[in-house]
N, C-alpha and C. Protein backbone atom coordinates (compact mmCIF):
# COMPACT_ATOMS: atom_id res chain seq x y z
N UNK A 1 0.84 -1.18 0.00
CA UNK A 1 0.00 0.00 0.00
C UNK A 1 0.89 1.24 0.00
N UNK A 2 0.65 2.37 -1.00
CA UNK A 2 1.44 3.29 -0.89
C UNK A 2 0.62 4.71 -0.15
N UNK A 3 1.53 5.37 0.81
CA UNK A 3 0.63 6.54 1.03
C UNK A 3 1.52 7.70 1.38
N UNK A 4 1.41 9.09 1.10
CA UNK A 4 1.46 10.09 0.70
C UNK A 4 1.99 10.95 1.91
N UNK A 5 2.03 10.63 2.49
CA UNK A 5 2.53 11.15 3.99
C UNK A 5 2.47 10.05 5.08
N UNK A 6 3.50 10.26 6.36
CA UNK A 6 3.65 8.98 7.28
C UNK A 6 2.42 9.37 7.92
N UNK A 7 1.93 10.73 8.33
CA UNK A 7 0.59 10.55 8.79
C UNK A 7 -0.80 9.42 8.39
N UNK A 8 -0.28 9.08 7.52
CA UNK A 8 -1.56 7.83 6.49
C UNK A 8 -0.98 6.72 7.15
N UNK A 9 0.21 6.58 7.63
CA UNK A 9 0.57 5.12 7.77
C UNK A 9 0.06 4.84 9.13
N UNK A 10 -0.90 3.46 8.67
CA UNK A 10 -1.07 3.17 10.43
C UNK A 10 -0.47 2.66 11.46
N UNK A 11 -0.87 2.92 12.84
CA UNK A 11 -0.03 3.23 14.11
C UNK A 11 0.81 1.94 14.16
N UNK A 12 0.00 0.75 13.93
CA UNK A 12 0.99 -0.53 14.15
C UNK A 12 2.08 -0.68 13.40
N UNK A 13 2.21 0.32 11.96
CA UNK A 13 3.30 0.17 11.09
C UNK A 13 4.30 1.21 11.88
N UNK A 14 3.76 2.25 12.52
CA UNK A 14 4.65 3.20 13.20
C UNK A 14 6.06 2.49 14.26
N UNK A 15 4.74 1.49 15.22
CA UNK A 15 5.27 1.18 16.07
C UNK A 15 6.45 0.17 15.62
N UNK A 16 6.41 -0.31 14.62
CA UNK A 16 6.84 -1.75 13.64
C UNK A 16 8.35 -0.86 13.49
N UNK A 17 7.99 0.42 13.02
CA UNK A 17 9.30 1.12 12.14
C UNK A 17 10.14 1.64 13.47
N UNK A 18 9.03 1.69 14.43
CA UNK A 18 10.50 2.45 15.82
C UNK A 18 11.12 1.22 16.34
N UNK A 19 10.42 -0.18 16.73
CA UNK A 19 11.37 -1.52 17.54
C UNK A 19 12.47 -1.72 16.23
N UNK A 20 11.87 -1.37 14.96
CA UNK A 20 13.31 -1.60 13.74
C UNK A 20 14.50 0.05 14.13
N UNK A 21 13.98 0.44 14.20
CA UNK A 21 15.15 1.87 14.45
C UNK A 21 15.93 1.86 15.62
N UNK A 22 14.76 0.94 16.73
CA UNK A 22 15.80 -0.01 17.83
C UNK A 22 17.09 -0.65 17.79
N UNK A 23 16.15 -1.77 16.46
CA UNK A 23 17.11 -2.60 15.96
C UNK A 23 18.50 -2.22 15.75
N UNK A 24 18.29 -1.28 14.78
CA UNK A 24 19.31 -0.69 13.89
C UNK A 24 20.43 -0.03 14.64
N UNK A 25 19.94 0.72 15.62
CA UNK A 25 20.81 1.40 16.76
C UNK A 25 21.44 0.29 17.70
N UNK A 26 20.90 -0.36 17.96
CA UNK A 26 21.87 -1.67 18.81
C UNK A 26 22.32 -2.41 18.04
N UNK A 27 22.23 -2.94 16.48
CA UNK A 27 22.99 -3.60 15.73
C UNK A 27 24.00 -3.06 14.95
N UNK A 28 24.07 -2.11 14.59
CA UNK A 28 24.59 -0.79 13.75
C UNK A 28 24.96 0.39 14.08
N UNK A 29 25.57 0.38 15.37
CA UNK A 29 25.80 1.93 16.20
C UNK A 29 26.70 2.74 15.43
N UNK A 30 26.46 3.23 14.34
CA UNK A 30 27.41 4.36 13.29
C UNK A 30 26.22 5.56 12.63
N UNK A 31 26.40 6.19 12.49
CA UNK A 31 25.76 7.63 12.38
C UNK A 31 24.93 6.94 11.35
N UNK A 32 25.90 6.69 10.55
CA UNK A 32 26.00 6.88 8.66
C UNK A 32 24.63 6.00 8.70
N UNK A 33 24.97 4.32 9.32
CA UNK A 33 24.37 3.49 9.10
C UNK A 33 22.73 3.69 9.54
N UNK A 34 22.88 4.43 10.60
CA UNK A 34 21.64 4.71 11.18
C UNK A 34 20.60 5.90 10.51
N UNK A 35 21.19 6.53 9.69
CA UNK A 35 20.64 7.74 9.05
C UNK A 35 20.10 7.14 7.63
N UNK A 36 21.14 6.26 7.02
CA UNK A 36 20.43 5.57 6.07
C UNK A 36 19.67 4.44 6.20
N UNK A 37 19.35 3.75 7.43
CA UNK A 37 18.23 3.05 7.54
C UNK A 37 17.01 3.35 8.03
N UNK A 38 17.26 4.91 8.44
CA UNK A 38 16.12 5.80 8.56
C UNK A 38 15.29 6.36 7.51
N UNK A 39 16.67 6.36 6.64
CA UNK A 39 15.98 7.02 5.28
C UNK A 39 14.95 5.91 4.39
N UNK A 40 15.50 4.06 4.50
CA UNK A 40 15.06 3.40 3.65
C UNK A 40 13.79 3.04 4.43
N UNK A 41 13.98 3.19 5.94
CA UNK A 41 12.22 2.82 6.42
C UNK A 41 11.20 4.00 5.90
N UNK A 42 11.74 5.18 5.95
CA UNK A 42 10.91 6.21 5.73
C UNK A 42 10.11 5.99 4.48
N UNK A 43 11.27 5.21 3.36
CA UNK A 43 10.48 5.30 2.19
C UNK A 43 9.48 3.66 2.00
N UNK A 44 10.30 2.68 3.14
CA UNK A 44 9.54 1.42 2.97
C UNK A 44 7.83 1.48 3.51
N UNK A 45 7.76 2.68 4.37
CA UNK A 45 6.36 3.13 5.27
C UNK A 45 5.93 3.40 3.84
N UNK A 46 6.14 4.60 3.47
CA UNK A 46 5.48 5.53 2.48
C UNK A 46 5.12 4.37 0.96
N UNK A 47 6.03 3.37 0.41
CA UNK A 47 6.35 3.07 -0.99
C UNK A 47 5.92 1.17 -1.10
N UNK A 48 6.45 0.75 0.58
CA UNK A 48 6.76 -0.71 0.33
C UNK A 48 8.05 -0.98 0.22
N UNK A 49 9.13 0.22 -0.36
CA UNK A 49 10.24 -0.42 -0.45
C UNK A 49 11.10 0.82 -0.83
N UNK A 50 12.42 0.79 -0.99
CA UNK A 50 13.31 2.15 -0.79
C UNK A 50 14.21 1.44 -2.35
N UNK A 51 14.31 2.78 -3.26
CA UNK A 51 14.44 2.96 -4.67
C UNK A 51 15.94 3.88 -4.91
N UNK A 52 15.72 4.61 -3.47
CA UNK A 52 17.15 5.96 -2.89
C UNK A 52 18.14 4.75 -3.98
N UNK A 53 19.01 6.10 -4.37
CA UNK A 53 20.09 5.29 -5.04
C UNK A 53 21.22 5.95 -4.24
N UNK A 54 22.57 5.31 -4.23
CA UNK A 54 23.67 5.53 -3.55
C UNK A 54 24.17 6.92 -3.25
N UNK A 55 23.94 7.71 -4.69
CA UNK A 55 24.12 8.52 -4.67
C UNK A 55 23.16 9.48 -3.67
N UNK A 56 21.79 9.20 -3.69
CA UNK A 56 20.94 10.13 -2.93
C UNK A 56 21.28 9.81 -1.04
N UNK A 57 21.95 8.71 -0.71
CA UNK A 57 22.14 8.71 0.55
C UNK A 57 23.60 9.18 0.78
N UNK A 58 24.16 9.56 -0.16
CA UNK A 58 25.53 10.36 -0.24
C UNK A 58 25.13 11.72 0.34
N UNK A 59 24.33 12.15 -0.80
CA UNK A 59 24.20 13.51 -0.37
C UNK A 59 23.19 14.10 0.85
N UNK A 60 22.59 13.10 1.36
CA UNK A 60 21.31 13.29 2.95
C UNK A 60 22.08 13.05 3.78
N UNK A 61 23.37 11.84 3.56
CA UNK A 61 23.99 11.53 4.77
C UNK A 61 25.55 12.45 5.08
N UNK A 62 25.89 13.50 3.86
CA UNK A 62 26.86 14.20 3.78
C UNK A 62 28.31 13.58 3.62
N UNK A 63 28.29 12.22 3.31
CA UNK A 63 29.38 11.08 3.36
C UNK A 63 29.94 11.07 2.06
N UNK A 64 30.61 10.38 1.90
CA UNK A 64 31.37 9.68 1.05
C UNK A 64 30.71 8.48 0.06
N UNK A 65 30.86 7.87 -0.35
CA UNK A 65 30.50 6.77 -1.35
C UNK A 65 30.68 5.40 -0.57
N UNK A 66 32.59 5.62 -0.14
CA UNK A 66 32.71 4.45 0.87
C UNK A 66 32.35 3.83 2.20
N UNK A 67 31.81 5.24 2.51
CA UNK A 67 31.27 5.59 4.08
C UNK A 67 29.39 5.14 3.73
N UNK A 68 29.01 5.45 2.54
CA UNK A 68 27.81 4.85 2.40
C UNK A 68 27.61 3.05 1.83
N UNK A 69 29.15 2.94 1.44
CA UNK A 69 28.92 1.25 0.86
C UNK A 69 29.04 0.53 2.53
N UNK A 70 30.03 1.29 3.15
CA UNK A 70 30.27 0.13 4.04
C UNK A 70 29.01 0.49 4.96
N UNK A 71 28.22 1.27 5.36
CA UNK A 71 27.13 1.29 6.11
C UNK A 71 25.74 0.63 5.97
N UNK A 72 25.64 0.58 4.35
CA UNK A 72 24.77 -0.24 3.98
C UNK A 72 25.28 -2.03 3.76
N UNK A 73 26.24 -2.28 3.36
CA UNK A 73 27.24 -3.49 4.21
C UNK A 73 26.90 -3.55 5.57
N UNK A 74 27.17 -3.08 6.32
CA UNK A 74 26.84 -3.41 7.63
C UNK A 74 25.25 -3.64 8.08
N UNK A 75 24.29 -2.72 7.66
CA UNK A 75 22.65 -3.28 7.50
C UNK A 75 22.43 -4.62 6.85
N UNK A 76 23.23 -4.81 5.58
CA UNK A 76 22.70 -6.33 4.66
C UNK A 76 23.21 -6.77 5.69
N UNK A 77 24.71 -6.94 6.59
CA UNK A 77 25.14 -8.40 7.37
C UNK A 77 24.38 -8.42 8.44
N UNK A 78 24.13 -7.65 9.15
CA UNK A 78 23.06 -7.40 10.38
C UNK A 78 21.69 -7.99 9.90
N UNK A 79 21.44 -8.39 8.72
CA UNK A 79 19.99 -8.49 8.43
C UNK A 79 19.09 -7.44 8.84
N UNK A 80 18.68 -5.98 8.94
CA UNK A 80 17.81 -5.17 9.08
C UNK A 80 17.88 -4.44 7.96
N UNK A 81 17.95 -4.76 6.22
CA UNK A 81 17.85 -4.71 5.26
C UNK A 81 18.00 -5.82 4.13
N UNK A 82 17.16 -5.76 3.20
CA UNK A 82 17.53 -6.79 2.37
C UNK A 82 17.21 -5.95 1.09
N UNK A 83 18.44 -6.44 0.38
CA UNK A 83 18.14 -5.94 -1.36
C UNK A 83 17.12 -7.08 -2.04
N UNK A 84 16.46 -6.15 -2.32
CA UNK A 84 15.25 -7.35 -3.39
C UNK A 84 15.45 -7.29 -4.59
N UNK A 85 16.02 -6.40 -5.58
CA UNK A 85 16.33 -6.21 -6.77
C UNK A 85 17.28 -5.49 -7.61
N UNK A 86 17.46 -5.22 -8.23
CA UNK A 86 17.82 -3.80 -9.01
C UNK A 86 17.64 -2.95 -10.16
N UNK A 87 16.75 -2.02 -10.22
CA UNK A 87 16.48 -1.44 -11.13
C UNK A 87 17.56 -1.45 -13.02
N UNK A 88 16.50 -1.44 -13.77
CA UNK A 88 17.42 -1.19 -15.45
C UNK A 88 18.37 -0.64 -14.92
N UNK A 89 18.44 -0.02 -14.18
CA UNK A 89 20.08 1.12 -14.59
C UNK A 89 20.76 0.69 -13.61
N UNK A 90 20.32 -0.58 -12.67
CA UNK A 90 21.64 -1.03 -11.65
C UNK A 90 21.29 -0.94 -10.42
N UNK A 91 20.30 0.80 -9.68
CA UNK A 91 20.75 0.61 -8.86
C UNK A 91 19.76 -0.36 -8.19
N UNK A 92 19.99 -0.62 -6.60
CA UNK A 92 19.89 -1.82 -5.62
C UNK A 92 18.38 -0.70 -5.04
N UNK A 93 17.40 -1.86 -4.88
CA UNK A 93 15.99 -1.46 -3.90
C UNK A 93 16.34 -2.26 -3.01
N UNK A 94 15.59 -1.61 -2.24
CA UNK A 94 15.89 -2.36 -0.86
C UNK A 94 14.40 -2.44 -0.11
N UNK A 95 14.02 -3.41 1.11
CA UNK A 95 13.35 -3.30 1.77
C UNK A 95 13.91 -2.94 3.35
N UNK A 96 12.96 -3.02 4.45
CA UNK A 96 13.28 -2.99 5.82
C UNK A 96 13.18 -4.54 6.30
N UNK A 97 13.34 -5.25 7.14
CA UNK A 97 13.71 -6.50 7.64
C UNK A 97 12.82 -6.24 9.18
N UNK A 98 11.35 -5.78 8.90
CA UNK A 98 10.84 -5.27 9.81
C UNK A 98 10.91 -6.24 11.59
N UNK A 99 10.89 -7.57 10.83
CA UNK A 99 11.19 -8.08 12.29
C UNK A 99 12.34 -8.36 13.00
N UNK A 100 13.32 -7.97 12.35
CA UNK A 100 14.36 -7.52 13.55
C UNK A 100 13.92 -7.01 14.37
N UNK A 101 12.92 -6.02 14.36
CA UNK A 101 13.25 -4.66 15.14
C UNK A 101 11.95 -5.68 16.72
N UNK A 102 11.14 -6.49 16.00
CA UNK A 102 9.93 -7.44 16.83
C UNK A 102 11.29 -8.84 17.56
N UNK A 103 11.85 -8.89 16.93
CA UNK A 103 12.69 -9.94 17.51
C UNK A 103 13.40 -9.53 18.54
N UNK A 104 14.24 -8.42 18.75
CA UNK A 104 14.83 -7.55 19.57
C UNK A 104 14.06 -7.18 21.14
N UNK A 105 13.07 -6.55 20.22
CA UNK A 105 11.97 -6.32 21.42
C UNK A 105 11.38 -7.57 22.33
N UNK A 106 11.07 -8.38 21.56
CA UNK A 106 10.87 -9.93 22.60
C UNK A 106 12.05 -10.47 23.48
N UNK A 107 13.11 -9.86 23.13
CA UNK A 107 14.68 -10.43 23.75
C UNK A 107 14.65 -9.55 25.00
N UNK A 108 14.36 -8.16 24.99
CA UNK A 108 14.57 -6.70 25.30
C UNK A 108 13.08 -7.34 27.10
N UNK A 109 12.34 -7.87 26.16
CA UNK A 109 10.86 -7.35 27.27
C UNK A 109 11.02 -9.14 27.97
N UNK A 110 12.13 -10.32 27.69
CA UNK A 110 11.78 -11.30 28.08
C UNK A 110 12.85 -11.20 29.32
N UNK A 111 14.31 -10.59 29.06
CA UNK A 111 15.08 -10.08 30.14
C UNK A 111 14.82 -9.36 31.23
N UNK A 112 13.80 -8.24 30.76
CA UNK A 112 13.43 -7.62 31.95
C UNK A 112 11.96 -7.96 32.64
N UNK A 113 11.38 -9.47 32.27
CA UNK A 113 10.78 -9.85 32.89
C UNK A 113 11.19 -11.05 33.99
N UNK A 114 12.52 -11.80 33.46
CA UNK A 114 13.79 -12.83 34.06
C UNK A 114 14.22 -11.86 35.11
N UNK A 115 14.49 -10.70 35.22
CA UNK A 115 15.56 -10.38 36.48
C UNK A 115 14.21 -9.80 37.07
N UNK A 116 13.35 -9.78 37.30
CA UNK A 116 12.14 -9.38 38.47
C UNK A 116 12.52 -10.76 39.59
């Protein structure tokens, strides 16, 4: 479903996209990495799936090329992204790996129900 603003997206997808931004921050603690998996949920809420080409997270994330390969490297090995394809001209779509962020949270809420 595509929609036009995150205000359209409903609350359970909200909540879905913050335990993944969880994810991402305890699996991926680097600026870079975290800014561009902000950027590809933003567009996976809005689209289904993130189209950003390398270049466009170059210039949002103010980095480098190498500073954006190895950050998105580090999301594919972490699993809280997966490339699904690649467009005629090459570049890589991507989705979000939304249940990381549900897997985390069950780890997160089963610990702090063990030390009570």
């Amino acid at each position: 479903m595509n929609y036009s603003s995150l205000d359209e997206v409903p609350e359970s997808r909200i909540q879905a996209a913050l335990d993944f931004m969880g994810a991402v921050v305890r699996l991926t603690p680097t600026r870079t990495a975290t800014c561009i998996a902000q950027l590809i949920a933003d567009e996976c809420l809005l689209k289904g799936e993130s189209a950003l080409t390398h270049k466009e997270f170059e210039r949002r994330t103010g980095t480098c090329r190498r500073t954006v390969q190895f950050a998105i490297r580090r999301l594919l090995d972490r699993r809280v992204i997966q490339r699904v394809r690649r467009t005629d001209e090459g570049n890589s779509i991507y989705v979000c790996l939304w249940e990381r962020g549900a897997e985390l949270r069950a780890l997160r809420e089963e610990r702090s129900h063990g030390s009570r």
